[in-house]
Protein backbone atom coordinates (compact mmCIF):
# COMPACT_ATOMS: atom_id res chain seq x y z
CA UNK A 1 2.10 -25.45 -20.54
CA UNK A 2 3.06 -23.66 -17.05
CA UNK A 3 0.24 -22.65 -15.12
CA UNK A 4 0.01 -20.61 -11.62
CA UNK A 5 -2.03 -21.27 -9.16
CA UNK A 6 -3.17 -18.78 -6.69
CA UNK A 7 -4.65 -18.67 -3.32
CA UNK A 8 -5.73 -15.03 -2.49
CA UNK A 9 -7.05 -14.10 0.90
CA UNK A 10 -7.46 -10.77 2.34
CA UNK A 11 -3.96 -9.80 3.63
CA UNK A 12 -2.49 -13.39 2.10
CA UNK A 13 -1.52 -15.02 -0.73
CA UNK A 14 -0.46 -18.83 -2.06
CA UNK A 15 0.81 -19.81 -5.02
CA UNK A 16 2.20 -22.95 -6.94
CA UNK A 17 3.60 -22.57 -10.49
CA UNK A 18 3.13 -26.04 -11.99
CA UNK A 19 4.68 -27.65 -15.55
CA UNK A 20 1.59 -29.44 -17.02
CA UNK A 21 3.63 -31.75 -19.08
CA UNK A 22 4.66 -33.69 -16.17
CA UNK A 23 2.18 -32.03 -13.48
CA UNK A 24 5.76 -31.27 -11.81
CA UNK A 25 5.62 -28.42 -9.17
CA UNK A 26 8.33 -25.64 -10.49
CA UNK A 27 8.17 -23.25 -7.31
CA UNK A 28 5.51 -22.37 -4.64
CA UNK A 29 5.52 -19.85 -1.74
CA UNK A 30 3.00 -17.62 0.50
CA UNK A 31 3.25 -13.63 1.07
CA UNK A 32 1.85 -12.85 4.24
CA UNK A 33 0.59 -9.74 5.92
CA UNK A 34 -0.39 -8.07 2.61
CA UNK A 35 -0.99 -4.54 3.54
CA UNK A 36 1.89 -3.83 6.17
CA UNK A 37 4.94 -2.39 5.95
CA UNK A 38 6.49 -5.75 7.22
CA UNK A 39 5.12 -7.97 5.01
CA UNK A 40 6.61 -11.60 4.25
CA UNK A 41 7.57 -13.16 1.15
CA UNK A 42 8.54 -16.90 1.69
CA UNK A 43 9.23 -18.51 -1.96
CA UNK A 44 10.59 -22.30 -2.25
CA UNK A 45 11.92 -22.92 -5.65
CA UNK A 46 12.25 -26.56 -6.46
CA UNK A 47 15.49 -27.99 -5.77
CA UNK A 48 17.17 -24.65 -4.69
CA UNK A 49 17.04 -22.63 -1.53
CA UNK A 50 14.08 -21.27 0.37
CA UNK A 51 14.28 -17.12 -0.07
CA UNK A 52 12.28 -15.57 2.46
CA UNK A 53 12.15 -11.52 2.85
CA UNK A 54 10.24 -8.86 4.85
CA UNK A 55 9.09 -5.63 3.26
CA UNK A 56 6.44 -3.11 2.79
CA UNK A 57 3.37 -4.82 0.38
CA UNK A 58 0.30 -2.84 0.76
CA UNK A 59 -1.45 -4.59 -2.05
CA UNK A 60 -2.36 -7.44 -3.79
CA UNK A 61 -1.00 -6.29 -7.12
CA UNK A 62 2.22 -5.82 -5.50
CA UNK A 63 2.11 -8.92 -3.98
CA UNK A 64 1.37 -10.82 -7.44
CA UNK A 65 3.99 -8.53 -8.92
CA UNK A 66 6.78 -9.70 -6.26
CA UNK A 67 5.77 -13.42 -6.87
CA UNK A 68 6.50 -12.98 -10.58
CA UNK A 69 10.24 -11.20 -9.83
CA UNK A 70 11.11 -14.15 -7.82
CA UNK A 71 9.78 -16.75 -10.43
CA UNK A 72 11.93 -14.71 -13.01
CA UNK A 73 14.97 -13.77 -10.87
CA UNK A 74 18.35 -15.34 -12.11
CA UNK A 75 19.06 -17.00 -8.61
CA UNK A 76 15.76 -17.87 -7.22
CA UNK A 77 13.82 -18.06 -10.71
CA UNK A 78 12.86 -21.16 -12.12
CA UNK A 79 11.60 -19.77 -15.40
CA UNK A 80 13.42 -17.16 -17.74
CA UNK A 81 10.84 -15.12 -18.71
CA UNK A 82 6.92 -14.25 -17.42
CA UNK A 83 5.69 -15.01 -20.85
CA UNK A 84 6.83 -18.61 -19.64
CA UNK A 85 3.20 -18.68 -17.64
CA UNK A 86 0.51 -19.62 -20.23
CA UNK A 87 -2.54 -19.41 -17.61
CA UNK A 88 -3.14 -18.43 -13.95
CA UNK A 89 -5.91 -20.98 -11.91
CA UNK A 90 -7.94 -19.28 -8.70
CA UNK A 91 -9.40 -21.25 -5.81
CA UNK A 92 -12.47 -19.46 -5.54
CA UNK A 93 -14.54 -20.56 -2.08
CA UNK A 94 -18.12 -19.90 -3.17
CA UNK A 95 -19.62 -20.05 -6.82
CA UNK A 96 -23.12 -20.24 -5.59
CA UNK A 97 -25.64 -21.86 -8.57
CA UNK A 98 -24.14 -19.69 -11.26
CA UNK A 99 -21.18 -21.79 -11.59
CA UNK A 100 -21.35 -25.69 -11.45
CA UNK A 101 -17.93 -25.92 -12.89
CA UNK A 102 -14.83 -24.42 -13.28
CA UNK A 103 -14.87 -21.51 -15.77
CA UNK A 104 -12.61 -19.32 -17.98
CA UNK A 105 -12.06 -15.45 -16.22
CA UNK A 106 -14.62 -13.32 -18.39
CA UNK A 107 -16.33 -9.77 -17.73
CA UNK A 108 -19.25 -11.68 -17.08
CA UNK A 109 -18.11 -14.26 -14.37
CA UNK A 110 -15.63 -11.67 -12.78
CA UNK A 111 -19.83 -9.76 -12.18
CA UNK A 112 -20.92 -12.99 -10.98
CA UNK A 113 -18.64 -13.44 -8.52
CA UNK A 114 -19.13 -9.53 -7.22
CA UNK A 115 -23.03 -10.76 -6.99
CA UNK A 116 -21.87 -13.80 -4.75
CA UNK A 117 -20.09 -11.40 -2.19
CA UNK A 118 -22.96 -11.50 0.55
CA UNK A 119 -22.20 -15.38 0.52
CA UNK A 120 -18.90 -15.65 1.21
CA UNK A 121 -17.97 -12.23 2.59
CA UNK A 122 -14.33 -13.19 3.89
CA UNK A 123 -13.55 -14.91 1.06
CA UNK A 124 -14.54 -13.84 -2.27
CA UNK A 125 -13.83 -9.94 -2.27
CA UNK A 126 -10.02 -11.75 -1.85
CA UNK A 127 -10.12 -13.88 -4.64
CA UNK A 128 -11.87 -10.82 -6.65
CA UNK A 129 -8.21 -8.87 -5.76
CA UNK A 130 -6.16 -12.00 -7.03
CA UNK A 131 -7.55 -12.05 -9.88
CA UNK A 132 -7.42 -8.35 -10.98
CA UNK A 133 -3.94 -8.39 -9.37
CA UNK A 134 -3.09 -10.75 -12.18
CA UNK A 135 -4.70 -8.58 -14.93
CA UNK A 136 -2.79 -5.98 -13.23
CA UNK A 137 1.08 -7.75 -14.16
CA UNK A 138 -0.21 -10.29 -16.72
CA UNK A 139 -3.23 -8.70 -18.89
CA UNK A 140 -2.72 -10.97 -21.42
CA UNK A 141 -2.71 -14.29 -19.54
CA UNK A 142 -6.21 -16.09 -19.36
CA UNK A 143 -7.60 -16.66 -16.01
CA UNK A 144 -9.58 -19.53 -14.88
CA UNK A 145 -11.63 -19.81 -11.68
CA UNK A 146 -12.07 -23.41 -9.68
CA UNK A 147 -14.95 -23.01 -6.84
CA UNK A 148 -15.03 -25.17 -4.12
CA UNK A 149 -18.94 -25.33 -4.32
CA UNK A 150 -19.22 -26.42 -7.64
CA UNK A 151 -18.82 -30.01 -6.96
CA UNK A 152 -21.76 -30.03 -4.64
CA UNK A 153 -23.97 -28.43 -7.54
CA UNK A 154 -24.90 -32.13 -8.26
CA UNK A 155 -26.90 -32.66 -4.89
CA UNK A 156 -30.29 -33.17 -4.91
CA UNK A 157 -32.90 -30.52 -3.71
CA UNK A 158 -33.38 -32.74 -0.46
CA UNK A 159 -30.03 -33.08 -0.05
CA UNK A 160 -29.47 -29.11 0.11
CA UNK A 161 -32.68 -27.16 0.87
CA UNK A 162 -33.15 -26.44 4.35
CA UNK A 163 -37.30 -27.19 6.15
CA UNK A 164 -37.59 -23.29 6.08
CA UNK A 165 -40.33 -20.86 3.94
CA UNK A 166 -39.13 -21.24 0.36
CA UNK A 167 -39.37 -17.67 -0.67
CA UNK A 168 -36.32 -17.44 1.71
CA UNK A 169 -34.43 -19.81 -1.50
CA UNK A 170 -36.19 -18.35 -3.97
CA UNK A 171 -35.10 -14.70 -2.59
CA UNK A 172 -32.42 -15.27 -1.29
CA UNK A 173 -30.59 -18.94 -2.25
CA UNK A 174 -30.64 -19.88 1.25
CA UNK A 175 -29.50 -23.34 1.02
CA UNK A 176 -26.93 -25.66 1.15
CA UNK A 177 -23.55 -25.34 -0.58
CA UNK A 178 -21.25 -26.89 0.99
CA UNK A 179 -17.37 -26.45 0.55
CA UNK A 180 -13.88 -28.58 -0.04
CA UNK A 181 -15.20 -29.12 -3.10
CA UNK A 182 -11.64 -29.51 -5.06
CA UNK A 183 -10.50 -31.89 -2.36
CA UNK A 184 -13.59 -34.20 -1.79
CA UNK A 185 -13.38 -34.55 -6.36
CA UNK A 186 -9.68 -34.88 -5.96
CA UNK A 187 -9.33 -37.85 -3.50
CA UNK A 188 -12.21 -39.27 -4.72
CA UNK A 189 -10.78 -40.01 -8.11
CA UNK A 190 -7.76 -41.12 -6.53
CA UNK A 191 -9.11 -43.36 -4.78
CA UNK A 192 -10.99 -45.08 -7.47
CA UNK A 193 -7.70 -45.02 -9.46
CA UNK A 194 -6.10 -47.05 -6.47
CA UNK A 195 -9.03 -49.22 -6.34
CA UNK A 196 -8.76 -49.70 -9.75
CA UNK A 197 -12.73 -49.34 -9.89
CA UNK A 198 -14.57 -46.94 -11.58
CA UNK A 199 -15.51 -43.87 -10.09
CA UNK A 200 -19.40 -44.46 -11.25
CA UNK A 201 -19.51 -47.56 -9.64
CA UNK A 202 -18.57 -46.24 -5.91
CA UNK A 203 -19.97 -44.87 -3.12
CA UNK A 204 -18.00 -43.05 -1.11
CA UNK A 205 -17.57 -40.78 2.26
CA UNK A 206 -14.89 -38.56 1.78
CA UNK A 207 -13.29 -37.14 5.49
CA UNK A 208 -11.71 -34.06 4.57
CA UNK A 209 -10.55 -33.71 8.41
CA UNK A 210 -7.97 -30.79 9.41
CA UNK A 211 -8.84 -27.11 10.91
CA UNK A 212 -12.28 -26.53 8.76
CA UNK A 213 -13.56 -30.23 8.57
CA UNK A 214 -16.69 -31.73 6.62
CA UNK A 215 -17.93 -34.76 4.91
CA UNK A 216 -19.45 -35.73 2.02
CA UNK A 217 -21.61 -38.50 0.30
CA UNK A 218 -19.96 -39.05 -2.96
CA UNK A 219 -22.48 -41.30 -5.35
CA UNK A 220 -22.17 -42.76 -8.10
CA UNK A 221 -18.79 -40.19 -8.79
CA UNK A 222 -21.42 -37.30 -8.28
CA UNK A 223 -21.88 -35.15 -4.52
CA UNK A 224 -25.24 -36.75 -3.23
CA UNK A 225 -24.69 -34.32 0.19
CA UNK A 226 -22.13 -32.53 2.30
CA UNK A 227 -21.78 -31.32 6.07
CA UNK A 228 -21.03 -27.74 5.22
CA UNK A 229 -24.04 -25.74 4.55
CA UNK A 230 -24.69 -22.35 3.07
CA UNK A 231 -21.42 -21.40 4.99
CA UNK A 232 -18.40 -23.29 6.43
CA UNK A 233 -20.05 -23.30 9.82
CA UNK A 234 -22.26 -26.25 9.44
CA UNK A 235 -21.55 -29.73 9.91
CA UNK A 236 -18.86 -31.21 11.82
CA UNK A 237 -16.85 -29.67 14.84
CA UNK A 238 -13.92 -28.31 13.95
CA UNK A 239 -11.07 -26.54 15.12
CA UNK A 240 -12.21 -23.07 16.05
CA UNK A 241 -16.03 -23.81 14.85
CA UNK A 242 -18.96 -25.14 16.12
CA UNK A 243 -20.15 -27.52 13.47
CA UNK A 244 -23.94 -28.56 13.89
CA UNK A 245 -26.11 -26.50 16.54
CA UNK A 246 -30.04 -25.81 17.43
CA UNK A 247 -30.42 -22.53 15.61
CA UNK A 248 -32.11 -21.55 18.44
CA UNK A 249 -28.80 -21.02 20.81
CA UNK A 250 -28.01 -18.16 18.90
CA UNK A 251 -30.61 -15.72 20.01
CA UNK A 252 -30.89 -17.35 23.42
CA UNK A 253 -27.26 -16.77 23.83
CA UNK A 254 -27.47 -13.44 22.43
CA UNK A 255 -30.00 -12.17 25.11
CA UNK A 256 -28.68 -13.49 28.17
CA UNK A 257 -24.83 -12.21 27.16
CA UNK A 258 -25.89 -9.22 25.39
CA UNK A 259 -23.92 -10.31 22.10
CA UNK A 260 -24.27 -8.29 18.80
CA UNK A 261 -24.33 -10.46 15.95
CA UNK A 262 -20.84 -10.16 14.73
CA UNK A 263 -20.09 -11.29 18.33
CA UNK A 264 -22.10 -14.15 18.24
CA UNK A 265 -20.49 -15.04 14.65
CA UNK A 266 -16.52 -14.79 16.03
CA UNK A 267 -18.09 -16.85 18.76
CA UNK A 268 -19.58 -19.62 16.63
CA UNK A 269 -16.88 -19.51 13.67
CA UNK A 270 -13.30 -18.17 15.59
CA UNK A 271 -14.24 -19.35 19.79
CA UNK A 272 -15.84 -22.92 19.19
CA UNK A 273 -15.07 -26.40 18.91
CA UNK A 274 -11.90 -28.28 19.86
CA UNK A 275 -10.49 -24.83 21.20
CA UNK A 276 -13.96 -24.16 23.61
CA UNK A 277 -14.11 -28.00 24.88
CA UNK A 278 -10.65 -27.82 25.39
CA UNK A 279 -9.73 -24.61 26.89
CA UNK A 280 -6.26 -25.31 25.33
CA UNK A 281 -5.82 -25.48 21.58
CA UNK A 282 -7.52 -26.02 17.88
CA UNK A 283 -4.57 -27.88 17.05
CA UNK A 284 -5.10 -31.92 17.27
CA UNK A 285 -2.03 -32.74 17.74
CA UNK A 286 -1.58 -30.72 21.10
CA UNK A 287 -5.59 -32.03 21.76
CA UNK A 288 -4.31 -35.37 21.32
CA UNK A 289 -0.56 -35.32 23.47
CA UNK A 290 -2.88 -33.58 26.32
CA UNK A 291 -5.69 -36.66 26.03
CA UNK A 292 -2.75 -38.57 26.52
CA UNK A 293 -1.50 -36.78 29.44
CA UNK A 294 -4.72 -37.05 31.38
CA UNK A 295 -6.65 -33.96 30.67
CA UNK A 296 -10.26 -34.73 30.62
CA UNK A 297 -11.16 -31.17 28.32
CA UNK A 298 -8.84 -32.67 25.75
CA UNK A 299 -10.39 -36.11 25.94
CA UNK A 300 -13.62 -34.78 25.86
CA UNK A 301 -13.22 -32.52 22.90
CA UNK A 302 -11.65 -35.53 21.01
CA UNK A 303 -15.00 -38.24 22.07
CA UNK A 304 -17.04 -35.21 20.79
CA UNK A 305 -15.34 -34.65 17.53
CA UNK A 306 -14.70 -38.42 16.51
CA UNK A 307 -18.02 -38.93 17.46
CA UNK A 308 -19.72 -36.64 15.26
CA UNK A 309 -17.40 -37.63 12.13
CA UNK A 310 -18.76 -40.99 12.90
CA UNK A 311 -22.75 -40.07 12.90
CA UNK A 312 -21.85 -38.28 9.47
CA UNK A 313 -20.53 -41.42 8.08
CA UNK A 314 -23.44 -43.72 9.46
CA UNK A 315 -26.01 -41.34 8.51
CA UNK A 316 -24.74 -41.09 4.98
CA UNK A 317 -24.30 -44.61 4.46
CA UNK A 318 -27.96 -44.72 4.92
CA UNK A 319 -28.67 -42.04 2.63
CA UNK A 320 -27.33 -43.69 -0.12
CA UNK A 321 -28.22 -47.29 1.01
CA UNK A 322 -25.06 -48.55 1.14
CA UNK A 323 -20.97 -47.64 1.52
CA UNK A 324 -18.05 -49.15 -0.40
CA UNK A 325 -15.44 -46.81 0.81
CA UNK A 326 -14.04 -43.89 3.64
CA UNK A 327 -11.93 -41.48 3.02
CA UNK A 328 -9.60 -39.62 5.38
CA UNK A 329 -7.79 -36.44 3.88
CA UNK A 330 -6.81 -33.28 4.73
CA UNK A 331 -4.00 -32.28 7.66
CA UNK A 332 -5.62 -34.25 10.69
CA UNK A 333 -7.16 -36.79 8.10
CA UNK A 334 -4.04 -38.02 6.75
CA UNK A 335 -1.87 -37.61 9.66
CA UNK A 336 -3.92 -38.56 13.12
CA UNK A 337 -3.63 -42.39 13.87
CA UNK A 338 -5.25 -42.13 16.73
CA UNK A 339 -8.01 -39.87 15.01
CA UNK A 340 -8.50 -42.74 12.19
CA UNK A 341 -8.59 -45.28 15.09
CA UNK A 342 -11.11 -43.80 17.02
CA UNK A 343 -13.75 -42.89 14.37
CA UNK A 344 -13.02 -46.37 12.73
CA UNK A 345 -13.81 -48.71 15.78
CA UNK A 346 -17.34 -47.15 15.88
CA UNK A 347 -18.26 -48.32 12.72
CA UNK A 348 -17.81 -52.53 12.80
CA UNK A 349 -21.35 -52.71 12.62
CA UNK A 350 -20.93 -51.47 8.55
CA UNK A 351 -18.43 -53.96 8.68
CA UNK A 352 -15.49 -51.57 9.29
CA UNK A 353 -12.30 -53.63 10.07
CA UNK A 354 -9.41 -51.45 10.51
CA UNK A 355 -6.00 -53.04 10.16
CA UNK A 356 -3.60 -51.24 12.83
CA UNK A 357 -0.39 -51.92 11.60
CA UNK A 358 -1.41 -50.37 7.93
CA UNK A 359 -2.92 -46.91 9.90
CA UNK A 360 0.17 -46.96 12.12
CA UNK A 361 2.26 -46.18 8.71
CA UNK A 362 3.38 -42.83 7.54
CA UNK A 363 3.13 -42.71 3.96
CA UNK A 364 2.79 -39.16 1.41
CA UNK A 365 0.68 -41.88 -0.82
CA UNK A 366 -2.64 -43.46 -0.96
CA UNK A 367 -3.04 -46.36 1.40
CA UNK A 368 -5.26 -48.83 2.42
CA UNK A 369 -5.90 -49.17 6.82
CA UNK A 370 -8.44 -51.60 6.03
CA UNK A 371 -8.23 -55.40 6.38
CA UNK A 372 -8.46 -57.36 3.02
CA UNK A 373 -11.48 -59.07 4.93
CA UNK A 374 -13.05 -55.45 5.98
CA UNK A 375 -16.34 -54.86 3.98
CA UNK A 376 -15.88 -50.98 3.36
CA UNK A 377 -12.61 -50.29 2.27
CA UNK A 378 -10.89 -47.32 4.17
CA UNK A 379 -8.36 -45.26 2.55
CA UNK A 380 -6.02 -42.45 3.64
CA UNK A 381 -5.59 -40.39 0.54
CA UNK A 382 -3.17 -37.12 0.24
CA UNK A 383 -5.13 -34.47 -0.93
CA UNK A 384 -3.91 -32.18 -3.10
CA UNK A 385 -6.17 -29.38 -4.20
CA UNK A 386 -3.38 -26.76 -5.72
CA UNK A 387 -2.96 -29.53 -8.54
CA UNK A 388 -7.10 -29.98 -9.41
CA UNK A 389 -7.04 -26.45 -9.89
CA UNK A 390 -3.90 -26.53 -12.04
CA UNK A 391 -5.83 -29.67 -14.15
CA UNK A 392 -8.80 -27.61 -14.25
CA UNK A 393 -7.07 -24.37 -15.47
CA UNK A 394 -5.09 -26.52 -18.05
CA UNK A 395 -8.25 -28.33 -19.86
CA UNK A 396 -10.45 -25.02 -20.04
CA UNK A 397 -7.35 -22.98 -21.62
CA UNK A 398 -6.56 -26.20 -24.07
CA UNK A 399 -10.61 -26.69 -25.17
CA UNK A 400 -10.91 -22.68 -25.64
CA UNK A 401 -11.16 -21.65 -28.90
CA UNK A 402 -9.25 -18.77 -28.07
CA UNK A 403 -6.21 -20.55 -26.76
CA UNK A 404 -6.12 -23.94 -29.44
């Protein structure tokens, strides 16, 4: 079975066609600036040529229907025909409570996700236009959607109700949600797999660390509780957010600047975190080769966001009474030495003992940058969330009736 993965965004789109037989990626590529007249098609066919183009897409349907030529075209193509695709995954960001699993695209879930709108604004109106984009070229290809909140749908209610009138919940599901959901249940199997433990047995803090950052406390194989809250902006700092802040700032800050409340949103989630302490970048890597230089913003804004990765981990290895393993993931995650380093040497007193030479290596696989003697095992673990989504797609199409 071949199955597509998509990525839809509002003027974007990403997509991985993988061979399930071998979980082999076939061809993958972005189109960018979907609704100009100098939009960008860059497609990267395994083991042939990258084809990249510029031309007028004004719409997603266009934009799935270009993906499919290039899939299908004698030089670029890696399959002969579109009847070659036998289902199309969808990272979908929020699924609220309706959907504590991944699910197969229905009239019924496609209304569902229109009701979840108001949660995730930026995000799911996209992933609505991906997926009728694909009805649009491939009407009779099942769909399956793969939310990144449905692995936190196993928290407890004190793990995700916030200390605030519960009619507000009740009304309104104002709670916590939390995100990264296909990455955190990704490198969390993985790394029991590499352990060669079961997944049951562990608990966990998975560090998915790169531009949007959280954590979660992963118990017992199940999410026990996560940084992110009813939005992305909770938690951690990040690149461009603000992570964890007294509620209160907002309408203090609001008066004294005279800030609407979409200003004090770009603020919070586009003007924040590593770029505001800086004053230079969102980007770690130029954060950390200015630390390194001297600048004292850049230093600060790294103490401040290895700092608060390390509360998260302490405070969760409380919550569940105990820690066997952290996990670093993600682009600054799996990547940052220095990042690992710092966030690591605050934690001997779990017992943390973090073997240099190991986080020193660069490795695509997962690795240990623990000592044997450390008591928590700490693992840097590629995560790869295009290929849960492709698992996820494949075992709802193959346990349909419809599809056997």
């Amino acid at each position: 079975m071949k199955v597509l993965v998509i990525n839809a965004g509002s003027s974007s789109l990403k997509y991985q066609l993988y061979n399930m037989t071998d979980e082999s990626v076939l061809a993958s590529g972005r189109v960018e600036r979907i609704g100009m007249d100098s939009s960008i098609v860059t497609h990267e066919p395994a083991g042939k040529p990258e084809v990249k183009s510029v031309s007028e897409i004004l719409e997603h349907t266009t934009a799935v229907r270009r993906v499919l030529d290039l899939l299908t075209d004698a030089k670029h193509g890696v399959i002969s025909r579109i009847d070659e695709i036998h289902a199309v995954g969808h990272r979908v960001v929020h699924g609220g409570e309706s959907f504590k699993e991944s699910a197969l695209v229905t009239g019924d879930v496609k209304a569902e996700i229109r009701k979840l709108f108001d949660l995730a604004p930026l995000h799911n109106p996209a992933h609505m236009m991906g997926i009728l984009a694909v009805e649009e070229n491939l009407s009779d290809v099942p769909q399956v959607v793969v939310f990144d909140t449905a692995f936190h749908q196993t928290m407890p209610q004190q793990s995700y109700l916030y200390a605030i009138p519960m009619v507000l919940y009740r009304r309104h599901k104002v709670r916590r949600y939390g995100f990264h959901g296909t990455s955190h249940a990704y490198v969390s199997q993985q790394a029991a797999d590499f352990l060669n433990k079961p997944l049951s047995s562990l608990s966990m803090v998975s560090c998915h660390i790169g531009n949007g950052a959280s954590c979660t406390a992963i118990k017992d194989g199940k999410s026990f509780d996560t940084s992110m809250g009813m939005t992305p902006l909770e938690g951690l700092m990040m690149g461009t957010r603000s992570g964890d802040l007294d509620p209160a700032v907002v309408p203090y800050v609001m008066n004294k600047e005279d800030l609407s409340v979409s200003e004090v949103n770009s603020m919070l989630n586009k003007h924040s975190g590593l770029q505001a302490i800086s004053g230079l970048s969102s980007d770690m890597r130029e954060i950390t080769d200015a630390m390194n230089d001297g600048d004292k913003n850049a230093k600060l804004a790294f103490d401040m966001y290895t700092y608060r990765i390390r509360k998260y981990i302490g405070a969760y290895a409380a919550a569940m009474n105990g820690l066997d393993t952290i996990i670093f993931t993600a682009g600054v995650g799996e990547n940052s030495v220095v990042l690992r380093k710092a966030v690591c040497e605050g934690l001997t007193f779990l017992g943390v003992e973090l073997d240099e030479a190991r986080n020193s290596e660069r490795s695509k696989e997962t690795r240990r940058i623990s000592t044997d003697n450390s008591r928590i095992t700490v693992l840097v673990v590629p995560t790869n969330e295009e290929l849960l989504i492709a698992r996820d797609t494949y075992a709802i199409i193959r346990e349909s009736s419809d599809y056997n």
